[in-house]
N, C-alpha and C. Protein backbone atom coordinates (compact mmCIF):
# COMPACT_ATOMS: atom_id res chain seq x y z
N UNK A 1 -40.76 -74.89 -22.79
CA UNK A 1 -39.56 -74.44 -22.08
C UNK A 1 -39.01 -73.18 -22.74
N UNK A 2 -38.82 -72.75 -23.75
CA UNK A 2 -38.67 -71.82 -24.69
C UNK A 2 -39.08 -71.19 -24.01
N UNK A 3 -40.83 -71.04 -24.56
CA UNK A 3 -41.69 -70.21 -24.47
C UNK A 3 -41.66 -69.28 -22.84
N UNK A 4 -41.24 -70.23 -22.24
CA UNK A 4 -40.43 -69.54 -20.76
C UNK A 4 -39.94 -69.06 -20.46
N UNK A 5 -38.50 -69.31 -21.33
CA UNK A 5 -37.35 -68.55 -21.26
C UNK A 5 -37.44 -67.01 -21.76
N UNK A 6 -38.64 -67.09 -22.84
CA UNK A 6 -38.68 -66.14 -23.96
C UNK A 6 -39.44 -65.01 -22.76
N UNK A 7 -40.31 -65.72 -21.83
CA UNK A 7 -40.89 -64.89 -21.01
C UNK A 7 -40.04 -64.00 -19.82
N UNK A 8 -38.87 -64.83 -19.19
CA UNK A 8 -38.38 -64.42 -18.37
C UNK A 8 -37.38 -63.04 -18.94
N UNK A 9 -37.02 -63.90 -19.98
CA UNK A 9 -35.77 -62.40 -20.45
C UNK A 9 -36.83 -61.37 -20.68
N UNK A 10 -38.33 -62.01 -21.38
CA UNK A 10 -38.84 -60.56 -21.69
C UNK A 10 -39.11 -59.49 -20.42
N UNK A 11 -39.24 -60.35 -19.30
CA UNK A 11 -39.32 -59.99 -17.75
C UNK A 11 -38.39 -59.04 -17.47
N UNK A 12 -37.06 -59.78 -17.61
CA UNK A 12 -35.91 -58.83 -17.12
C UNK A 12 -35.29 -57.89 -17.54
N UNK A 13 -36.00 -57.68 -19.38
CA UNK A 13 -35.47 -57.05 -20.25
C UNK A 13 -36.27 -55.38 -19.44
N UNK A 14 -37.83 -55.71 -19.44
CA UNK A 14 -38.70 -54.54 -19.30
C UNK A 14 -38.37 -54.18 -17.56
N UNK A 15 -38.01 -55.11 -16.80
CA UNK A 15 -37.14 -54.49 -15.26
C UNK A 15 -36.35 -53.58 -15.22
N UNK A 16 -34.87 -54.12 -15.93
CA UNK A 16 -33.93 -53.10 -16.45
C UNK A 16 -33.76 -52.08 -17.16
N UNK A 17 -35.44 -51.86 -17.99
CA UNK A 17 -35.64 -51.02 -18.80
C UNK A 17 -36.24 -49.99 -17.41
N UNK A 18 -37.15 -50.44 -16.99
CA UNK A 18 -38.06 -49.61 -15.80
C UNK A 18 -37.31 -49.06 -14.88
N UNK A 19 -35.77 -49.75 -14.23
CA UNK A 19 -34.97 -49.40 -13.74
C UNK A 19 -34.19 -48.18 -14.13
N UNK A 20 -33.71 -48.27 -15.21
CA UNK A 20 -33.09 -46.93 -15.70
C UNK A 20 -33.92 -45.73 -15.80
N UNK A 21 -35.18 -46.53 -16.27
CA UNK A 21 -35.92 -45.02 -16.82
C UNK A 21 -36.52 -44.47 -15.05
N UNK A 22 -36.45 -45.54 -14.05
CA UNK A 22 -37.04 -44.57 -12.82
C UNK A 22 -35.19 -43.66 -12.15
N UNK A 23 -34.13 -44.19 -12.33
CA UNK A 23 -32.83 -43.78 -12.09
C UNK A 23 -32.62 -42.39 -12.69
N UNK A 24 -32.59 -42.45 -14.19
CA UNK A 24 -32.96 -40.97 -14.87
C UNK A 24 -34.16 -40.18 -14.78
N UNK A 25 -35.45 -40.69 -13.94
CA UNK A 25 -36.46 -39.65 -13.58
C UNK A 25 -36.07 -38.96 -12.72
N UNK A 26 -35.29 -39.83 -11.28
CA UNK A 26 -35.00 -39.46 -10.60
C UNK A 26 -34.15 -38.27 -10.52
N UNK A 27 -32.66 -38.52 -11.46
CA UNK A 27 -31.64 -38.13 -11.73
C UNK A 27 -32.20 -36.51 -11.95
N UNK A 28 -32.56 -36.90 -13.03
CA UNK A 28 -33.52 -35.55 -13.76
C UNK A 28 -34.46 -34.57 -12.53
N UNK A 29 -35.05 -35.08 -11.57
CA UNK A 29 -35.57 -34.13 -11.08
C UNK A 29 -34.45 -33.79 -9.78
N UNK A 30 -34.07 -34.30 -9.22
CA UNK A 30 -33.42 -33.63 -8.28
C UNK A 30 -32.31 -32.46 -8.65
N UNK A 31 -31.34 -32.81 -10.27
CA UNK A 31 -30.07 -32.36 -10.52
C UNK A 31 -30.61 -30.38 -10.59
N UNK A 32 -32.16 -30.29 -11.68
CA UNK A 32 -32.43 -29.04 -12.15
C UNK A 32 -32.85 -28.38 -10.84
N UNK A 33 -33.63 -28.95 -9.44
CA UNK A 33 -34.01 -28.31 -8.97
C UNK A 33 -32.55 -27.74 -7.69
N UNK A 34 -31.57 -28.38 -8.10
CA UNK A 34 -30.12 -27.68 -7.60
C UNK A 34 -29.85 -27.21 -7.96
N UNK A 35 -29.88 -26.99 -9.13
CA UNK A 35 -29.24 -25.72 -10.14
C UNK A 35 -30.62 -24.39 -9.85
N UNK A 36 -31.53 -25.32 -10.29
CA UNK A 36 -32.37 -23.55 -9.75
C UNK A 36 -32.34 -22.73 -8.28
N UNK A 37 -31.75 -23.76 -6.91
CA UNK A 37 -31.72 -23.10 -5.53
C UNK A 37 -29.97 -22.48 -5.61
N UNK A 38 -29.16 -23.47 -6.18
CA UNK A 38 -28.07 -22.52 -6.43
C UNK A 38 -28.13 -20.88 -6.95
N UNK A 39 -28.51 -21.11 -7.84
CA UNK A 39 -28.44 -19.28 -8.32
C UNK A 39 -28.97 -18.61 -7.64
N UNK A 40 -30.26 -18.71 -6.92
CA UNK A 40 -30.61 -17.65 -5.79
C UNK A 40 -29.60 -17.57 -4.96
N UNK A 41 -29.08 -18.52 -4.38
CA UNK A 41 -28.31 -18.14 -3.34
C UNK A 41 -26.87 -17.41 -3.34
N UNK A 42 -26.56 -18.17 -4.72
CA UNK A 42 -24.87 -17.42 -5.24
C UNK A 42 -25.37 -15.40 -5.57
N UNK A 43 -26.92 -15.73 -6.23
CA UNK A 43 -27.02 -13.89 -6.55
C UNK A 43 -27.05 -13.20 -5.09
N UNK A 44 -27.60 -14.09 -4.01
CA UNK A 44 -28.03 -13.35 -2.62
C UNK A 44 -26.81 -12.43 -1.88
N UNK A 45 -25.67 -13.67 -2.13
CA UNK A 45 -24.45 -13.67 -1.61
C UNK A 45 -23.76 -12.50 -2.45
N UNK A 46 -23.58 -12.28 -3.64
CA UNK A 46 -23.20 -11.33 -4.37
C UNK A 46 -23.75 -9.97 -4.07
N UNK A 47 -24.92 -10.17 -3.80
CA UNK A 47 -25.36 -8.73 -3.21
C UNK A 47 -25.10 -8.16 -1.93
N UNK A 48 -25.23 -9.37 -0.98
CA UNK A 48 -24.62 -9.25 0.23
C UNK A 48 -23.47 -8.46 0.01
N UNK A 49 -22.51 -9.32 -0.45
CA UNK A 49 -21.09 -8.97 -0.52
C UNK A 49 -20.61 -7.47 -0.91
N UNK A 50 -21.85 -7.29 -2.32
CA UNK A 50 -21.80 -5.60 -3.00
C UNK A 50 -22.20 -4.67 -1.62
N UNK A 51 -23.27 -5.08 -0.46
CA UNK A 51 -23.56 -4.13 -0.09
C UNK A 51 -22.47 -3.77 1.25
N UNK A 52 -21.65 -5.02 1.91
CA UNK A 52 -20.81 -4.90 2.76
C UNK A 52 -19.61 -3.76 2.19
N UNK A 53 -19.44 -3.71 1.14
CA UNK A 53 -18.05 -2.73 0.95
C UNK A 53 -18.34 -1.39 1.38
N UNK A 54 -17.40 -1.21 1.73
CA UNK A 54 -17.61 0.33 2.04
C UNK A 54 -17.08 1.65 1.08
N UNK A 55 -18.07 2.44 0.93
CA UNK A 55 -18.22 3.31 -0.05
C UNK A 55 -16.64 3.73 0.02
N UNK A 56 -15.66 3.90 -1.14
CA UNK A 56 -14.52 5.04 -0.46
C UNK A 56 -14.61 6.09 -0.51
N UNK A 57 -13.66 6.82 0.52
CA UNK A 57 -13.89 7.87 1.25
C UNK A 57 -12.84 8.67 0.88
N UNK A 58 -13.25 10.23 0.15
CA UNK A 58 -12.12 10.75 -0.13
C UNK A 58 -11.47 11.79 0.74
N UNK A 59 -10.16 11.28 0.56
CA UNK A 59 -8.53 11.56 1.22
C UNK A 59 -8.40 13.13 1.48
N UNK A 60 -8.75 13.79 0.52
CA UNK A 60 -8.74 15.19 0.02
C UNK A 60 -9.23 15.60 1.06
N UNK A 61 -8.38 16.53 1.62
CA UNK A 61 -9.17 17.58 2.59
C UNK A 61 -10.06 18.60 2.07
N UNK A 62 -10.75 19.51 2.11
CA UNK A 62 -11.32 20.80 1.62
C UNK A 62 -10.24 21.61 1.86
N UNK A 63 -9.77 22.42 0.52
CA UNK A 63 -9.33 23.38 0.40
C UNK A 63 -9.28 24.83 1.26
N UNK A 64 -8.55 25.22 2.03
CA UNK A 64 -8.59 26.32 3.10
C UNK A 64 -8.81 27.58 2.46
N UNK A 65 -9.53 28.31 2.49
CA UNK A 65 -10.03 29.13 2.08
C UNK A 65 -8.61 30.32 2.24
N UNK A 66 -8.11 31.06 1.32
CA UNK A 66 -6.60 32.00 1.60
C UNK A 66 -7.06 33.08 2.05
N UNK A 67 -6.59 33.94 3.23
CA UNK A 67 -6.70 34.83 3.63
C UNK A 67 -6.40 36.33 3.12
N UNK A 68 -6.88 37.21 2.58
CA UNK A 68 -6.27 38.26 1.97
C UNK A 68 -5.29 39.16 2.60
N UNK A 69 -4.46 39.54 2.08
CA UNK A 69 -3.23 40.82 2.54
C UNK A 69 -3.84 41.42 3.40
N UNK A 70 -4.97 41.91 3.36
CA UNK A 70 -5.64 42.79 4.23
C UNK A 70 -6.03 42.35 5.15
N UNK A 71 -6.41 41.19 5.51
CA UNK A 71 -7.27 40.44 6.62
C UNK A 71 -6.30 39.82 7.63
N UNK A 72 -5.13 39.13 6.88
CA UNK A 72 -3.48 39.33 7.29
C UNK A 72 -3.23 40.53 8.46
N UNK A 73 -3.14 41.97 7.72
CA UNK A 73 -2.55 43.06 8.19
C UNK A 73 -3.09 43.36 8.97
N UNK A 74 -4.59 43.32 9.00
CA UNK A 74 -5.74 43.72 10.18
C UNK A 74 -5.48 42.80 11.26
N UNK A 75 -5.46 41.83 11.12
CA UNK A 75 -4.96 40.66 12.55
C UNK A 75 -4.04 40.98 13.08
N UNK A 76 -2.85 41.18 12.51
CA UNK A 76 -1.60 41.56 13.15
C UNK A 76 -1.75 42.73 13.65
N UNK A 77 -2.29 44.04 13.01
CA UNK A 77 -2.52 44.89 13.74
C UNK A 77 -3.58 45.26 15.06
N UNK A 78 -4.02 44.16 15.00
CA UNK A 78 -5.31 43.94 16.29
C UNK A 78 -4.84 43.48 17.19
N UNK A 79 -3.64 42.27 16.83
CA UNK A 79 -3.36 41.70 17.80
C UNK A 79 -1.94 42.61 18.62
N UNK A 80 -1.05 43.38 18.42
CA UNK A 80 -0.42 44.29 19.07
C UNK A 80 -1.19 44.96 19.34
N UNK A 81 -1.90 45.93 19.01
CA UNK A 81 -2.71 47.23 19.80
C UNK A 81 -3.68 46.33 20.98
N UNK A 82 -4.37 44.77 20.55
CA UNK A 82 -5.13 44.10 21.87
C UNK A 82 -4.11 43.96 22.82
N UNK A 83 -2.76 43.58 22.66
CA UNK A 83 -2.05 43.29 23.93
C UNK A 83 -1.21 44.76 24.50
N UNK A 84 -1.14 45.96 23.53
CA UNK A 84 -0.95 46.91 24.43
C UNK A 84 -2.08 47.75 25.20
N UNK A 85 -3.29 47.18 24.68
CA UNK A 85 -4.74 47.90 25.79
C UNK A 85 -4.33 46.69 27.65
N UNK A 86 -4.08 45.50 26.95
CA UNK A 86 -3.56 44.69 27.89
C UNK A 86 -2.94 45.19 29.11
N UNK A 87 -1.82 45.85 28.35
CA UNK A 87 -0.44 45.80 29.11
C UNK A 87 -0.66 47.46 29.90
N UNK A 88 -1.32 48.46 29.17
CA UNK A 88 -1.48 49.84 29.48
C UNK A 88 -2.78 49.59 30.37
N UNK A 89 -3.39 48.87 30.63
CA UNK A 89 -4.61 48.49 31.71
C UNK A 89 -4.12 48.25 33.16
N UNK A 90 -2.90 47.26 32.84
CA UNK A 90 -2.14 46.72 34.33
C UNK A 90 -1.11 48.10 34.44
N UNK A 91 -1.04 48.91 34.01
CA UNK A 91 -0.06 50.33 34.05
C UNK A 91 -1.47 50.89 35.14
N UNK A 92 -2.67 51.15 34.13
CA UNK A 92 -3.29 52.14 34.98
C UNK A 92 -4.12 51.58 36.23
N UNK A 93 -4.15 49.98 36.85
CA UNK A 93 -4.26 49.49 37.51
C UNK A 93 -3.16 49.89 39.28
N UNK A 94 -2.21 49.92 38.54
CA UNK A 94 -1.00 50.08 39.43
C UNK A 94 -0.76 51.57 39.65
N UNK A 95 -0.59 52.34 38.73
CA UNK A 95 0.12 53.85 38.73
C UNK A 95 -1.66 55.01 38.77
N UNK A 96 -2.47 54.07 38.00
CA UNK A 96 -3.61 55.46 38.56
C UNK A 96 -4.12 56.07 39.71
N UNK A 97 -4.22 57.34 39.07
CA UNK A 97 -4.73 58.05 40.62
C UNK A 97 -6.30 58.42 41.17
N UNK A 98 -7.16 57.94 39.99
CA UNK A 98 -8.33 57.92 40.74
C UNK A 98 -9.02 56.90 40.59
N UNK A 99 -10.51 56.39 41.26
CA UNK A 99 -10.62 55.08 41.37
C UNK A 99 -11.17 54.97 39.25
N UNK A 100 -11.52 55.97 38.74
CA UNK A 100 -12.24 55.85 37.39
C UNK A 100 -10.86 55.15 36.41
N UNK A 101 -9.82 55.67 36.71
CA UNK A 101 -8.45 55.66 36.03
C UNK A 101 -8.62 53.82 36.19
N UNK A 102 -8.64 53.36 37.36
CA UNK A 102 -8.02 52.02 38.26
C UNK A 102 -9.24 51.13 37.52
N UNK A 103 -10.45 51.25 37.78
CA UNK A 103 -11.38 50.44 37.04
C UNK A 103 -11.39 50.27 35.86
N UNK A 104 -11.10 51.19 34.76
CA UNK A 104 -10.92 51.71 33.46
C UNK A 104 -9.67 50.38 33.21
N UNK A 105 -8.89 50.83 33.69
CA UNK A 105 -7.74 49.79 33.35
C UNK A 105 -7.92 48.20 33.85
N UNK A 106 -9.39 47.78 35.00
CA UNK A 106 -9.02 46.22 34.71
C UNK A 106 -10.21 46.33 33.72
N UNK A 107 -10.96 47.26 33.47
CA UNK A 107 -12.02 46.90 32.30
C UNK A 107 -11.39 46.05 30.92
N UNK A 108 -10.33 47.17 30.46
CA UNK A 108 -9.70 46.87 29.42
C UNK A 108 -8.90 45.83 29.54
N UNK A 109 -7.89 45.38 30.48
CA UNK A 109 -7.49 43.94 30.71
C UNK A 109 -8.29 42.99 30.24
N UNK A 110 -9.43 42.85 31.28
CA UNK A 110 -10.50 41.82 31.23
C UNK A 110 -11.14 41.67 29.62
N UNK A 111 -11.24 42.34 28.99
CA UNK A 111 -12.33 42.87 28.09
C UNK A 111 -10.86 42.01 26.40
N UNK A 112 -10.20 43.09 27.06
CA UNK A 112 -9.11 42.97 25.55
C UNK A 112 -8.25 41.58 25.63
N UNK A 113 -7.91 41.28 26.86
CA UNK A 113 -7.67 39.71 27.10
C UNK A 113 -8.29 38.47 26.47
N UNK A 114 -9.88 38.59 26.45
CA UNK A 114 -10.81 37.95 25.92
C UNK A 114 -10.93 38.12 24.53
N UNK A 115 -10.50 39.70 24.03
CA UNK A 115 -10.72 39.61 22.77
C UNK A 115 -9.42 38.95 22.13
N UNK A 116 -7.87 39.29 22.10
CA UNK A 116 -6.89 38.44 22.00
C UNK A 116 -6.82 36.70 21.99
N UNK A 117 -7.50 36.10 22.94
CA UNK A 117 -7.71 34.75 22.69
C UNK A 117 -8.54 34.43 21.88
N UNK A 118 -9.58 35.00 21.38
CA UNK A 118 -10.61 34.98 20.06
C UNK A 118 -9.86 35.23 18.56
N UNK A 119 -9.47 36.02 18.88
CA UNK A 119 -8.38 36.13 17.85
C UNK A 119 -6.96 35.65 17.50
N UNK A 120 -6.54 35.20 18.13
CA UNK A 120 -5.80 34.08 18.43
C UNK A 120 -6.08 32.60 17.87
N UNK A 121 -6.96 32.30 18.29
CA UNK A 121 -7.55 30.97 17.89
C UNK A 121 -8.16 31.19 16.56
N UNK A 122 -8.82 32.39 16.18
CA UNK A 122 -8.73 32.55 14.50
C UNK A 122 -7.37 32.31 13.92
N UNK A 123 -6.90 32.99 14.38
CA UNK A 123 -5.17 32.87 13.23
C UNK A 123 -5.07 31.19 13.72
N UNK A 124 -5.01 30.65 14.34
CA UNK A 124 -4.37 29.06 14.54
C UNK A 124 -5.19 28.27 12.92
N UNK A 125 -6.63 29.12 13.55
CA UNK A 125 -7.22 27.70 12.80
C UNK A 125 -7.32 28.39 11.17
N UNK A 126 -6.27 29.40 10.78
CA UNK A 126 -6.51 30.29 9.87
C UNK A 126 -4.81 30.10 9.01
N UNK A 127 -4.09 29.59 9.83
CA UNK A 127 -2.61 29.14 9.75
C UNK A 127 -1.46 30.64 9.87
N UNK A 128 -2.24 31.77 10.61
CA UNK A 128 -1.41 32.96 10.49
C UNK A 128 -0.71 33.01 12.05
N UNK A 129 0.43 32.97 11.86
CA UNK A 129 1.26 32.80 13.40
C UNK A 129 1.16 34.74 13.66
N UNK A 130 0.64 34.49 14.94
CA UNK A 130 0.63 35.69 15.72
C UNK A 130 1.33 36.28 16.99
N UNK A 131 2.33 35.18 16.86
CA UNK A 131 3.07 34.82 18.12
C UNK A 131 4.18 35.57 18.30
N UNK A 132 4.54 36.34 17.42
CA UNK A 132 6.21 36.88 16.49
C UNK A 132 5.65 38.53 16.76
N UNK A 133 4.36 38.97 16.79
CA UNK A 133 3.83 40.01 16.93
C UNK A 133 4.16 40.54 18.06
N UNK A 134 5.19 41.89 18.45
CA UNK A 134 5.19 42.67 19.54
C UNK A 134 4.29 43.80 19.76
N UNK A 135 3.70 43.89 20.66
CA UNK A 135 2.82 44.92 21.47
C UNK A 135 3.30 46.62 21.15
N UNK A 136 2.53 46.88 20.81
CA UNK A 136 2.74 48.48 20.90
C UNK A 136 3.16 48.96 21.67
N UNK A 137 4.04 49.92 22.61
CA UNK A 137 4.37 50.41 23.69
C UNK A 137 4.10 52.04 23.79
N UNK A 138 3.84 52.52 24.67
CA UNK A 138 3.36 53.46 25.18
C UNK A 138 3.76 54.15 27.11
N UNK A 139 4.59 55.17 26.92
CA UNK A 139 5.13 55.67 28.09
C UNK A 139 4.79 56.92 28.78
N UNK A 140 4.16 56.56 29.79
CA UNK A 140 3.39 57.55 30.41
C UNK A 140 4.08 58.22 31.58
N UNK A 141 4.06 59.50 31.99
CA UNK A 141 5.00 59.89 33.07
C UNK A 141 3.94 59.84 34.45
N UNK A 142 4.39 59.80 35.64
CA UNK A 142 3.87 59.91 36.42
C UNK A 142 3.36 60.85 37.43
N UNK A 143 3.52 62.05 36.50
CA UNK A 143 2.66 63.54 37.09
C UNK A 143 1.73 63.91 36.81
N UNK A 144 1.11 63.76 35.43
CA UNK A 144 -0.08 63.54 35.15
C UNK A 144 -1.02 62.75 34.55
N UNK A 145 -0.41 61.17 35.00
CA UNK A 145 -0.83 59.65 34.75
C UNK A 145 -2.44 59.50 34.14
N UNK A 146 -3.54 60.11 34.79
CA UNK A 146 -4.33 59.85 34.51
C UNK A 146 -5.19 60.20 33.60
N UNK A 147 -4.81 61.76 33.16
CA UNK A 147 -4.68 62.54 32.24
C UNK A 147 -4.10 62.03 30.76
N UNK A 148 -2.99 61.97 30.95
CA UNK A 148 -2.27 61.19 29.70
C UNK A 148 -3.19 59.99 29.23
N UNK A 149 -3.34 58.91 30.30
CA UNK A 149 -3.79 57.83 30.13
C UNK A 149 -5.21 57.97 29.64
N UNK A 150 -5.62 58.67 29.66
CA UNK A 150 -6.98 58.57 29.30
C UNK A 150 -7.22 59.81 27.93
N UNK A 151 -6.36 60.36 27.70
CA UNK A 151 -5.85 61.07 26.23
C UNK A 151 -5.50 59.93 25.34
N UNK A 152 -4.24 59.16 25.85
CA UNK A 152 -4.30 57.91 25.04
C UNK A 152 -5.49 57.32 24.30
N UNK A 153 -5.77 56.87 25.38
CA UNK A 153 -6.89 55.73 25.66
C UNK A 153 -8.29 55.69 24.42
N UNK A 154 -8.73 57.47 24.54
CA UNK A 154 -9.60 57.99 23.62
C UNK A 154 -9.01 57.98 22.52
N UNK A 155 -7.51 58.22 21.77
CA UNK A 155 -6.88 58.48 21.02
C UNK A 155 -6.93 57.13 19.89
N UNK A 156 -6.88 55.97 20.85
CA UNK A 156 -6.10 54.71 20.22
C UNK A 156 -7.73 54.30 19.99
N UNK A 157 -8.50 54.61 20.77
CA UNK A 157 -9.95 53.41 20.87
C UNK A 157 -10.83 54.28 19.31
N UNK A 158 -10.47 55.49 19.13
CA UNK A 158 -10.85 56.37 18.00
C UNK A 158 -10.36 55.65 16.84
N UNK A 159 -9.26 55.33 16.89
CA UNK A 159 -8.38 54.78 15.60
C UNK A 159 -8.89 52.75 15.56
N UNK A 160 -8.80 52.48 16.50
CA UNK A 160 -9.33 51.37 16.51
C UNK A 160 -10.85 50.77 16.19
N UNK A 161 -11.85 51.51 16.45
CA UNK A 161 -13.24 51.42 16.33
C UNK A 161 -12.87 52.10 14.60
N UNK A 162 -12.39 52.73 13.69
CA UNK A 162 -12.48 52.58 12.40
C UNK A 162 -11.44 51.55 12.05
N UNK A 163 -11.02 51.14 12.20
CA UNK A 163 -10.27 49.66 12.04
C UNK A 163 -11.33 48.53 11.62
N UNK A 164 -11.61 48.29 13.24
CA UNK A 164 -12.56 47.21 13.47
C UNK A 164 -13.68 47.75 12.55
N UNK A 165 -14.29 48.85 12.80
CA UNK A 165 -15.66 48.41 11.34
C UNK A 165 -15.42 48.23 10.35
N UNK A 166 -14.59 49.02 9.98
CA UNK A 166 -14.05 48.99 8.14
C UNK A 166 -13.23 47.48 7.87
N UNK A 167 -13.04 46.60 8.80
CA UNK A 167 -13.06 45.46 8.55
C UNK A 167 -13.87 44.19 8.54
N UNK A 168 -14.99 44.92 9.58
CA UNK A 168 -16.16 44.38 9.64
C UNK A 168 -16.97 44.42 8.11
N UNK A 169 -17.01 45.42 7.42
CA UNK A 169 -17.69 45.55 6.94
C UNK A 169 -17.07 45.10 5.34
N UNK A 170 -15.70 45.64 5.31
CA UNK A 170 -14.29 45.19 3.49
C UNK A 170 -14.24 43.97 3.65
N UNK A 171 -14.36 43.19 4.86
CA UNK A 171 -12.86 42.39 5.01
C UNK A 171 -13.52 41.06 4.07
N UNK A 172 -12.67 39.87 3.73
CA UNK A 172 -13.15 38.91 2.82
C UNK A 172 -13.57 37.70 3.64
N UNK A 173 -12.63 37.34 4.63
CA UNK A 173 -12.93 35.97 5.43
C UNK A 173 -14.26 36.53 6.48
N UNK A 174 -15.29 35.47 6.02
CA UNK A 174 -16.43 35.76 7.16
C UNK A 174 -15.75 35.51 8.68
N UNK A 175 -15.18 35.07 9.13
CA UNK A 175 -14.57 34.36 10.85
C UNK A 175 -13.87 35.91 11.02
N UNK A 176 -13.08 36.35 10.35
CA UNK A 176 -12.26 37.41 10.70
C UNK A 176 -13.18 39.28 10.71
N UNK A 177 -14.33 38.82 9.30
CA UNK A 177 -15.06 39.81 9.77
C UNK A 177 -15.94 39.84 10.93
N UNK A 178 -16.05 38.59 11.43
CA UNK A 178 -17.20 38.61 12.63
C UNK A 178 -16.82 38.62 14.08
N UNK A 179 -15.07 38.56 13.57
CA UNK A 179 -14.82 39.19 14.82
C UNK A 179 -14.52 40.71 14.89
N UNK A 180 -14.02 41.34 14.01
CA UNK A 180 -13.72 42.98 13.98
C UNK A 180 -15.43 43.67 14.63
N UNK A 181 -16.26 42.67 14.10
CA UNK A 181 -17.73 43.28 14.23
C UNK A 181 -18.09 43.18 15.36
N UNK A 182 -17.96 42.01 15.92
CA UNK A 182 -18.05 41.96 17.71
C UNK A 182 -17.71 42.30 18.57
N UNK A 183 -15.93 42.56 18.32
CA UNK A 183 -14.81 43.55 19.30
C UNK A 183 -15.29 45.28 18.95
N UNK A 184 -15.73 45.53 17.59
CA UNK A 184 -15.95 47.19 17.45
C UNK A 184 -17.15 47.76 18.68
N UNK A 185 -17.91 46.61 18.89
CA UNK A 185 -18.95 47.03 19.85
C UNK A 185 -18.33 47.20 21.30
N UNK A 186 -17.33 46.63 21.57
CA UNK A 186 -16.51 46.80 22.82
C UNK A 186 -16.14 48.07 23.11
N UNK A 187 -14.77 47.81 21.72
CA UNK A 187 -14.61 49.40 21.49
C UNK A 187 -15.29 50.62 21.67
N UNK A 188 -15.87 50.70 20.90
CA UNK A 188 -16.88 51.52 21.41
C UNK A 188 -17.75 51.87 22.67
N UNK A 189 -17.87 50.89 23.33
CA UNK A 189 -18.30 50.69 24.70
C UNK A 189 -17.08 51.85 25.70
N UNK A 190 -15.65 50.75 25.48
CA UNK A 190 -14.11 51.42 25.89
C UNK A 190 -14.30 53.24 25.49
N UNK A 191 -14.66 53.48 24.65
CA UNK A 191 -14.61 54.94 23.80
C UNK A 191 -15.29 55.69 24.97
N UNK A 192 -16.99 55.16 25.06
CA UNK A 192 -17.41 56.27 25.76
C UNK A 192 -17.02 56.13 27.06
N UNK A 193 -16.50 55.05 28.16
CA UNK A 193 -16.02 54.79 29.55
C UNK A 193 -15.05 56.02 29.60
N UNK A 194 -13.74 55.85 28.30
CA UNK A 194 -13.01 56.76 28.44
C UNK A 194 -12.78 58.19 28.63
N UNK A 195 -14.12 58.66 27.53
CA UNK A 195 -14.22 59.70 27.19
C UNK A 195 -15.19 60.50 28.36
N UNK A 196 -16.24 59.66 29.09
CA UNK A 196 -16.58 60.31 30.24
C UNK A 196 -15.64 60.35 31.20
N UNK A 197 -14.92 59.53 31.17
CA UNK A 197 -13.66 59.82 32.51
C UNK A 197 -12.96 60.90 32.30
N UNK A 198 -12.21 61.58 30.65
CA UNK A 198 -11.60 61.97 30.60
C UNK A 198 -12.49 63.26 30.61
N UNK A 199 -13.48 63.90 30.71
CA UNK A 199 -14.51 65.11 31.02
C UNK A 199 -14.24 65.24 32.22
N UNK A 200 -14.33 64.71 33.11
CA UNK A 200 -13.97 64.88 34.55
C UNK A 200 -12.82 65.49 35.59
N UNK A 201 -11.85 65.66 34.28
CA UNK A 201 -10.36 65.97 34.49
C UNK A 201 -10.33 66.79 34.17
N UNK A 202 -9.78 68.25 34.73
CA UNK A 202 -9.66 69.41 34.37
C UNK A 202 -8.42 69.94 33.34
């Protein structure tokens, strides 16, 4: 009977032993292989997360490039003498007496109109207000309108075509030289229209 008893506990002793040790095999393999799928996924997520931010973006505008005294003075002075070729175009539109006088004057309308809004929209995007600028004036009598007008005309487009190149060529802001350089070719165009008209006049 002993010898029975001695058997059974030894039974239940090595059960409970087999029990734990399969509980902690268990234990043991499932716990490490969570810890090793955790960290991939926490690093995945971290990178994720690094790559969602968005870079910041700096505030700072670019610095506007300053316009020189000279490039200043040349605008302003382009832009009165463009709106009195303007204004002396619709004169010789109305008051000229031959058809060369009458064409001559919507040339220069059309022509110097176009150049004024070019230049215009430089100074906006240049911060120089051109708006305060009055027009040159010029008074012509009406006995020998077409004559005068076209004495002018050669007079001012002479002084203007060395303007426009010599700014084309000194001036510091590229936008402002590339327009003196584009309008001088007009000019010049205006120069010789004028200057053959004004051969014609005795």
């Amino acid at each position: 009977m002993k010898h029975q008893l001695k058997s059974i506990s030894r039974l239940t002793a090595l059960a409970v032993t087999c029990g734990l040790c399969l509980a902690a095999t268990a234990f043991g393999e499932t716990d490490p292989n969570a810890t090793k799928k955790e960290a991939p996924d926490a690093t995945k997520k971290e990178e994720a997360a690094s790559k969602k931010k968005p870079t910041p973006k700096s505030t700072t505008a670019p610095a506007m490039a300053k316009l020189s005294d000279k490039d200043k003075a040349f605008m302003k002075e382009a832009a009165k003498g463009g709106q009195m070729e303007v204004d002396m175009g619709h004169m010789a539109q109305k008051q000229g007496k031959s058809a060369d006088v009458k064409k001559i004057g919507g040339q220069m309308v059309k022509d110097h109109t176009k150049a004024n809004a070019e230049l215009m929209a430089i100074a906006k995007k240049k911060g120089v207000d051109l708006s305060k600028e009055k027009p040159m004036t010029m008074k012509i009598g009406d006995a020998n309108f077409d004559k005068d007008y076209l004495d002018a005309m050669v007079k001012d487009h002479e002084k203007d075509l060395a303007a426009f190149q010599g700014e084309a060529k000194n001036g510091s802001d590229a936008d402002v030289k590339t327009f003196a350089g584009k309008t001088s070719e007009v000019i010049k165009m205006h120069l010789a229209m004028v200057k053959s008209a004004r051969a014609k006049i005795k």
